[in-house]
Protein backbone atom coordinates (compact mmCIF):
# COMPACT_ATOMS: atom_id res chain seq x y z
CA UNK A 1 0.00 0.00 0.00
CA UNK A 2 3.05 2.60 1.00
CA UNK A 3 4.63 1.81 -2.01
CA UNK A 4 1.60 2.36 -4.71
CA UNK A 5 0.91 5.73 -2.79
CA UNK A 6 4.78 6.97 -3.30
CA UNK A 7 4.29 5.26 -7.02
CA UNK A 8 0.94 7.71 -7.41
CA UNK A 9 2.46 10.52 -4.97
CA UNK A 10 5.77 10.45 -8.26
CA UNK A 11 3.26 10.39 -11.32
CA UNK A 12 1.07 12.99 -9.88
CA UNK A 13 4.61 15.29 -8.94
CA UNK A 14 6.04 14.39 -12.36
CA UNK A 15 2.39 15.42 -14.35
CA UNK A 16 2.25 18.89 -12.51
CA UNK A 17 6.00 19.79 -13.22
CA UNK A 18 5.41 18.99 -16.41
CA UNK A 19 2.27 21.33 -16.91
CA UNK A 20 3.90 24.12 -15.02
CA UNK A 21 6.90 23.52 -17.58
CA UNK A 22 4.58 23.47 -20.51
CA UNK A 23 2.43 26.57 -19.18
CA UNK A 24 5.71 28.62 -18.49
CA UNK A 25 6.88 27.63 -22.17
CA UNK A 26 3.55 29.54 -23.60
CA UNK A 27 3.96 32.06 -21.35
CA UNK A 28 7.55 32.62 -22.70
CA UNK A 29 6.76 32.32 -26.59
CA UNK A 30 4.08 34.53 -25.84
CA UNK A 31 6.27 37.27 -24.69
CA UNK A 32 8.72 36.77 -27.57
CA UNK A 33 6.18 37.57 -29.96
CA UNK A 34 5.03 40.55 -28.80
CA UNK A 35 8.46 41.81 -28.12
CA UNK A 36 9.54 44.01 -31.12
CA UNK A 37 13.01 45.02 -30.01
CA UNK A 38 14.97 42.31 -31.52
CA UNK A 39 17.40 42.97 -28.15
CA UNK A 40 14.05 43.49 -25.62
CA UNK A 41 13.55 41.62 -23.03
CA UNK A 42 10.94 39.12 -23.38
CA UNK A 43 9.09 39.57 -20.31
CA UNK A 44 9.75 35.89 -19.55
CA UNK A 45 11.54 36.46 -16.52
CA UNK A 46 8.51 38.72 -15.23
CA UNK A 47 6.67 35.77 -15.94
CA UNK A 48 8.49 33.04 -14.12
CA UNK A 49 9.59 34.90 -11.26
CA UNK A 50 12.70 37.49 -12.65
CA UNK A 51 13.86 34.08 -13.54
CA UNK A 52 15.38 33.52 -10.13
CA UNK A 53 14.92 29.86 -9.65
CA UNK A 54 15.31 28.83 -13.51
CA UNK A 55 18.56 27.68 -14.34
CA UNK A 56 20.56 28.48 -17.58
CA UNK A 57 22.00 25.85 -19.30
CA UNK A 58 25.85 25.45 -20.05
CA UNK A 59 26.62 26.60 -23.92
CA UNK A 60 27.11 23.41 -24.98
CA UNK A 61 23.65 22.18 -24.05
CA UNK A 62 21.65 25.03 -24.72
CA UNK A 63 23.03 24.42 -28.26
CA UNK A 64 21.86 20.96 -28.04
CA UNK A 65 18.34 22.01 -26.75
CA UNK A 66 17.86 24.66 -29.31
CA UNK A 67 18.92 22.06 -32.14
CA UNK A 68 16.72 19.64 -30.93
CA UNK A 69 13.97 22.00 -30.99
CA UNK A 70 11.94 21.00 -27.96
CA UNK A 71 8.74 22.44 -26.92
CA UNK A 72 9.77 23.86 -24.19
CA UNK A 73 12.41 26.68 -23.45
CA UNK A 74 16.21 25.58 -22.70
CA UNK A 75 16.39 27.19 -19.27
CA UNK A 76 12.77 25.49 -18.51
CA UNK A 77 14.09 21.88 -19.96
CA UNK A 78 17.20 22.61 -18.11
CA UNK A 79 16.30 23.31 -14.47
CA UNK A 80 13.66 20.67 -14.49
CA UNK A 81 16.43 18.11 -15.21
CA UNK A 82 18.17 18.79 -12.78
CA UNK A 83 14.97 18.99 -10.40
CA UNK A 84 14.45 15.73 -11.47
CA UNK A 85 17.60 14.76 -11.25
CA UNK A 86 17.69 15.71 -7.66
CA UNK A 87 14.21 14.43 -6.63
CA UNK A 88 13.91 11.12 -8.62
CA UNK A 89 17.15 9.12 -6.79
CA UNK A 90 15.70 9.79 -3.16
CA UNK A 91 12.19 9.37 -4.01
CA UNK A 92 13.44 5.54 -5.90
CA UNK A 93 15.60 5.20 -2.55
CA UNK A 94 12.90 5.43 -0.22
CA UNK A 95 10.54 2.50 -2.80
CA UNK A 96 13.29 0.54 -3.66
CA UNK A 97 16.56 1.17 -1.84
CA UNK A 98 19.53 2.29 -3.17
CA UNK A 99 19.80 0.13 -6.25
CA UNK A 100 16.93 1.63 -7.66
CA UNK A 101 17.74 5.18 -6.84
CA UNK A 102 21.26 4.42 -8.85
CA UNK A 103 19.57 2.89 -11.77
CA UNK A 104 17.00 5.92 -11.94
CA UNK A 105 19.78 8.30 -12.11
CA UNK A 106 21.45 6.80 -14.79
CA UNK A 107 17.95 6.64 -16.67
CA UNK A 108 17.83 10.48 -15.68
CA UNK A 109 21.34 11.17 -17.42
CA UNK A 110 20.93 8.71 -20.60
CA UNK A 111 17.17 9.37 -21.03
CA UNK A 112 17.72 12.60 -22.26
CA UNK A 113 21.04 11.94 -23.73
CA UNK A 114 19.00 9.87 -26.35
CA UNK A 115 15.72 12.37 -26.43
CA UNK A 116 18.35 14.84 -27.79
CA UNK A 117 20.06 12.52 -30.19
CA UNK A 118 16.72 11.37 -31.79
CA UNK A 119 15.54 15.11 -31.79
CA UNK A 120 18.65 16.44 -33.26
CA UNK A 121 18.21 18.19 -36.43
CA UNK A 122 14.62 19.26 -35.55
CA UNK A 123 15.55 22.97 -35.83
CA UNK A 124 16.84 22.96 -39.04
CA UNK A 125 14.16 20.74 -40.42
CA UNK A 126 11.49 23.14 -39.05
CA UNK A 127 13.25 26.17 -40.78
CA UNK A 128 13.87 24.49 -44.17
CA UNK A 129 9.96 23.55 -43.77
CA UNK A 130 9.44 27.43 -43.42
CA UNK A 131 11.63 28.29 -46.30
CA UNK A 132 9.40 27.90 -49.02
CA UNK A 133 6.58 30.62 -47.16
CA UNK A 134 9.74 32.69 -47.16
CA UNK A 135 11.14 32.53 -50.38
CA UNK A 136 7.41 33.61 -52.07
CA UNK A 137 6.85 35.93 -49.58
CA UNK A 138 9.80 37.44 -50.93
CA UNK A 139 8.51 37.18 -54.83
CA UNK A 140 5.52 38.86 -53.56
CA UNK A 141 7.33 42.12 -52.55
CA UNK A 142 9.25 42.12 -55.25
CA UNK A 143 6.25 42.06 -57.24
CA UNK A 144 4.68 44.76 -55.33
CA UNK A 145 7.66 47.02 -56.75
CA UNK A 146 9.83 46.51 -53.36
CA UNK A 147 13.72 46.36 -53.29
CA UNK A 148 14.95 42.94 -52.57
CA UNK A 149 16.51 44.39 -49.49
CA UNK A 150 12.99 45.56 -47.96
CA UNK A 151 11.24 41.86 -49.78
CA UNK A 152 13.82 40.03 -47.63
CA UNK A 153 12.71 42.28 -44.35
CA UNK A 154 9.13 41.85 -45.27
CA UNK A 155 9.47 38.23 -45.39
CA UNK A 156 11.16 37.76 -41.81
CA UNK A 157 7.93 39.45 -40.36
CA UNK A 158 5.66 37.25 -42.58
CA UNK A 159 3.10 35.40 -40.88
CA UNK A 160 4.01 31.84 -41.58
CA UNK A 161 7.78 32.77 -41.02
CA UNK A 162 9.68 30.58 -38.26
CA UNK A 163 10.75 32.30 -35.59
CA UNK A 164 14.67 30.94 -36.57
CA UNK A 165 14.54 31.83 -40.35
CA UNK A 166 12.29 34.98 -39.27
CA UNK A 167 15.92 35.98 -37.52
CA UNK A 168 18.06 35.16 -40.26
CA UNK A 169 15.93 37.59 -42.64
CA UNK A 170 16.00 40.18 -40.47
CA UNK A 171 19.03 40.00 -39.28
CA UNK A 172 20.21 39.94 -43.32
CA UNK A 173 18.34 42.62 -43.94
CA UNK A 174 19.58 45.05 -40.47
CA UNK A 175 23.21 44.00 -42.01
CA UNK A 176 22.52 45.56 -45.26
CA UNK A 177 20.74 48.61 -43.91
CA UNK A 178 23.56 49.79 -41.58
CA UNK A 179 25.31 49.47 -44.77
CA UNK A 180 26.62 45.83 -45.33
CA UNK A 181 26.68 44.14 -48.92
CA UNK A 182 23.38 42.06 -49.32
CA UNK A 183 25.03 39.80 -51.02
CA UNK A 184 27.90 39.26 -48.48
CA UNK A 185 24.45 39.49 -45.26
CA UNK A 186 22.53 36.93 -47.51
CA UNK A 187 25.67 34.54 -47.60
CA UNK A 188 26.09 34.67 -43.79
CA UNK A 189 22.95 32.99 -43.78
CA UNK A 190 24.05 30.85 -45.60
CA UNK A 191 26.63 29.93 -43.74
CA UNK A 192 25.21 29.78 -40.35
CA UNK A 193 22.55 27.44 -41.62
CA UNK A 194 24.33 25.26 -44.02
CA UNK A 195 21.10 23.51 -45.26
CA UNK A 196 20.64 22.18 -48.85
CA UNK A 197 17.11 24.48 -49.43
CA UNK A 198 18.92 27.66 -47.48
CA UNK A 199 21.77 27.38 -49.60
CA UNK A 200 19.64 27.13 -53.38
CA UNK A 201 17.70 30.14 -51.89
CA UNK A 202 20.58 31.90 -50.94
CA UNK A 203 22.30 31.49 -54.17
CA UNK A 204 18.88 32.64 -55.97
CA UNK A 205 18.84 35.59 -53.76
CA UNK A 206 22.88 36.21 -54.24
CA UNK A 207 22.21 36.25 -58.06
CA UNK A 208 19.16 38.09 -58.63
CA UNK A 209 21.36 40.97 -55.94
CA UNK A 210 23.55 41.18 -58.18
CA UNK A 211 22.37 40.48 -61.93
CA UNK A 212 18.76 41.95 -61.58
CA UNK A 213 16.36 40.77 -64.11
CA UNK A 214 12.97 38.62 -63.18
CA UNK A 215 13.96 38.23 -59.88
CA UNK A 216 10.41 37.48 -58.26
CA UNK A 217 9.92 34.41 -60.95
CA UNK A 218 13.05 32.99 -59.70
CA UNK A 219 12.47 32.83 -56.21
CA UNK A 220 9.39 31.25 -56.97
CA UNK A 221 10.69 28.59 -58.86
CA UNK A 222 13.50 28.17 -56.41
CA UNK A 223 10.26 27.81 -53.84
CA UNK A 224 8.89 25.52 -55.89
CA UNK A 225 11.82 23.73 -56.24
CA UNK A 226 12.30 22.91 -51.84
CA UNK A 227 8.47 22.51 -51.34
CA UNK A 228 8.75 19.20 -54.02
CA UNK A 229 12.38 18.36 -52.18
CA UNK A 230 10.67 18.81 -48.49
CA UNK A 231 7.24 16.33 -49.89
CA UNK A 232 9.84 13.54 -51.07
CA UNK A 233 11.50 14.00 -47.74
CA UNK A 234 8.05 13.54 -45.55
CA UNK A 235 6.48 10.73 -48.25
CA UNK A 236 10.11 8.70 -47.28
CA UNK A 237 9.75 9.59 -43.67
CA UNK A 238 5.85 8.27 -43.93
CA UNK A 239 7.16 5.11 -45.27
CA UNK A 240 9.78 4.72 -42.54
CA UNK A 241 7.29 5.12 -39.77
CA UNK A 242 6.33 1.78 -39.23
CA UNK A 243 10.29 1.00 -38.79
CA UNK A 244 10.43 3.69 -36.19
CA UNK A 245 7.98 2.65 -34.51
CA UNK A 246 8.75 -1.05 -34.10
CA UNK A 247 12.22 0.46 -32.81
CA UNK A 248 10.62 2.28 -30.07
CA UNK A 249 8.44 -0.96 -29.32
CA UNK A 250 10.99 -3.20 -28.89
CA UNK A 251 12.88 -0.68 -27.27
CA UNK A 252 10.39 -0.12 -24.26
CA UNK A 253 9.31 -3.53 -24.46
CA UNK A 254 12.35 -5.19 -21.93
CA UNK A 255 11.53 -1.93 -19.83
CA UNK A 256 8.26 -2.62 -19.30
CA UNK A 257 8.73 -6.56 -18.82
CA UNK A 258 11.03 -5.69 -16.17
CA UNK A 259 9.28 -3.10 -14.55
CA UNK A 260 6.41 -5.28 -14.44
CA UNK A 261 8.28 -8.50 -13.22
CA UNK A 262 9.43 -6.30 -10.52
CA UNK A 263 6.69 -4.91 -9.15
CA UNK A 264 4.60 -7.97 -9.13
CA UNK A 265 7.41 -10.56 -7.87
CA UNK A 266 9.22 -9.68 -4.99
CA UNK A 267 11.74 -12.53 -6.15
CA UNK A 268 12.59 -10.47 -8.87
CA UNK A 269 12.79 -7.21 -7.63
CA UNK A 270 14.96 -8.22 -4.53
CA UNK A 271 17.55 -9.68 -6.88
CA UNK A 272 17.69 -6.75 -9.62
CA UNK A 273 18.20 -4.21 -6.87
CA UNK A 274 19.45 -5.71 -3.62
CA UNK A 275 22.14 -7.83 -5.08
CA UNK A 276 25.87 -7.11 -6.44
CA UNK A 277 24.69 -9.66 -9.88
CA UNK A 278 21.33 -7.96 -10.16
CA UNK A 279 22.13 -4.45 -10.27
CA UNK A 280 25.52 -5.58 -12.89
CA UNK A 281 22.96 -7.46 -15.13
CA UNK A 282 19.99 -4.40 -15.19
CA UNK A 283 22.70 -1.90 -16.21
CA UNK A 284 24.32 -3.74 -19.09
CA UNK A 285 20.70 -4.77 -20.23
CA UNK A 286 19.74 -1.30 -19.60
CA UNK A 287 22.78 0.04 -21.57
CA UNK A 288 22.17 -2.31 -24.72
CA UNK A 289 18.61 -1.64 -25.00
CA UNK A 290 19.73 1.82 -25.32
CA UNK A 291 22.75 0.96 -27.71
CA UNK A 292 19.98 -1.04 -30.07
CA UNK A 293 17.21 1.47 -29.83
CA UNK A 294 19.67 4.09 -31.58
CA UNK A 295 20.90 1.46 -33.66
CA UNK A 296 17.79 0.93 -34.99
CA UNK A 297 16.99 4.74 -35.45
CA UNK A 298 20.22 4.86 -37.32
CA UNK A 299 18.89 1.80 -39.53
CA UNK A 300 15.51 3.66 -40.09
CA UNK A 301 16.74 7.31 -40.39
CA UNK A 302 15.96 8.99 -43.89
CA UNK A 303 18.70 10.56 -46.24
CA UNK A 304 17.18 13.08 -48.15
């Protein structure tokens, strides 16, 4: 009975962090798009508190966070690792001892180790899926009789716009009003997002900049040209699905079957995490489930 209220007590702890975390995400993106100030503050911090008990993350996996493109913030995903981090071993200790409070902290450290390494890419996939919007957004203003400068500023404030790509317009286009080459702003997106579709529209951009002529028709057919290259992409990814899938089901499956032997035969449980042997076997067959979950990703992961 002690142990299925602690069980309940964790789930119901874990669901409310997790809404607070999602509801202080909204709250966040909210703010962001009403700031207009591309160095304002966000109002994010007035939101959560001045930000006093989120944590920042370390460079290295904010970078991570941001490229796997998460629905939450990076200082939100951050401090409720390590909250959970913190909480889950000594809430596993007092169910299960201290074997299970070390094996929950190593599923707290590789758990999101792999989240992020299935998930990377995300952010670049979501802006080459905006880039299309972009690009005739831009043909549109240059239609309307606009400079290409002032089409590529129009188009980072375009509805439809990611808020990543929406930065790299504007940001092109602030460069080349406080007197930068286009060309030269245009190719620094270019290189800071070294995708296949960014690059073709940067090169269209590049050439109409400098050569003139029908610009607008160009961009449009360069448009054209990633929204065919993005559908092959998602048909493949469609037919890969049911691979995917039957990774993460024979992934989870061991999991489960343990965590269910466990809880419904003491036998079990008292060997896996009150014995030397136990604990040695439930890592390694916790480590090679991992190893052949992203093995099979690998195997099922699309080239395009």
């Amino acid at each position: 009975m002690t142990l299925a209220l602690l069980l309940a007590l964790a789930v119901l702890a874990t669901g409310a962090a997790a809404r607070v975390a999602h509801r202080l995400s909204r709250r966040g993106t909210v703010a962001c798009r009403f700031s207009t100030e591309p160095g304002a503050s966000t109002g994010g911090d007035d939101l959560v508190g001045g930000g006093r008990w989120l944590a920042e993350p370390p460079t290295r996996a904010a970078a991570a966070l941001a490229e796997a493109d998460l629905p939450v913030s990076a200082s939100v995903a951050w401090t409720g690792w390590l909250g959970a981090l913190g909480v889950g071993p000594l809430v596993a200790a007092v169910v299960g001892g201290g074997g299970l409070a070390g094996v929950v902290a190593l599923g707290l450290v590789i758990g999101p180790l792999l989240v992020l390494r299935t998930r990377r890419g995300r952010a670049d996939a979501r802006l080459e899926q905006a880039l299309p919007g972009a690009l005739e957004a831009v043909a549109r203003s240059l239609r309307s009789g606009a400079s290409l400068r002032q089409a590529v500023e129009e188009a980072g404030t375009a509805a439809g716009t990611g808020r990543a790509l929406a930065g790299e317009l504007t940001r092109a286009a602030s460069e080349a009003a406080h007197g930068a080459s286009l060309v030269s702003a245009l190719e620094g997106v270019g290189a800071r997002r070294p995708l296949p579709g960014v690059r073709l529209g940067v090169a269209a951009l590049c050439l109409g900049a400098e050569t003139g002529g029908a610009q607008a028709r160009a961009v449009d057919g360069v448009a054209a040209t990633v929204r065919e290259r993005l559908a092959v992409a998602a048909e493949l990814r469609a037919l890969s699905s049911q691979a995917r899938i039957s990774a993460l089901v024979i992934g989870l499956a061991p999991i489960g079957f343990g965590a269910f032997a466990a809880a419904t035969d003491p036998r079990s449980s008292q060997f896996l995490l009150h014995t030397t042997a136990g604990l040695v076997l439930l890592v390694a067959g916790l480590v090679l489930d991992a190893a052949g979950w992203l093995w099979m990703q690998h195997l099922a992961k699309v080239a395009v």
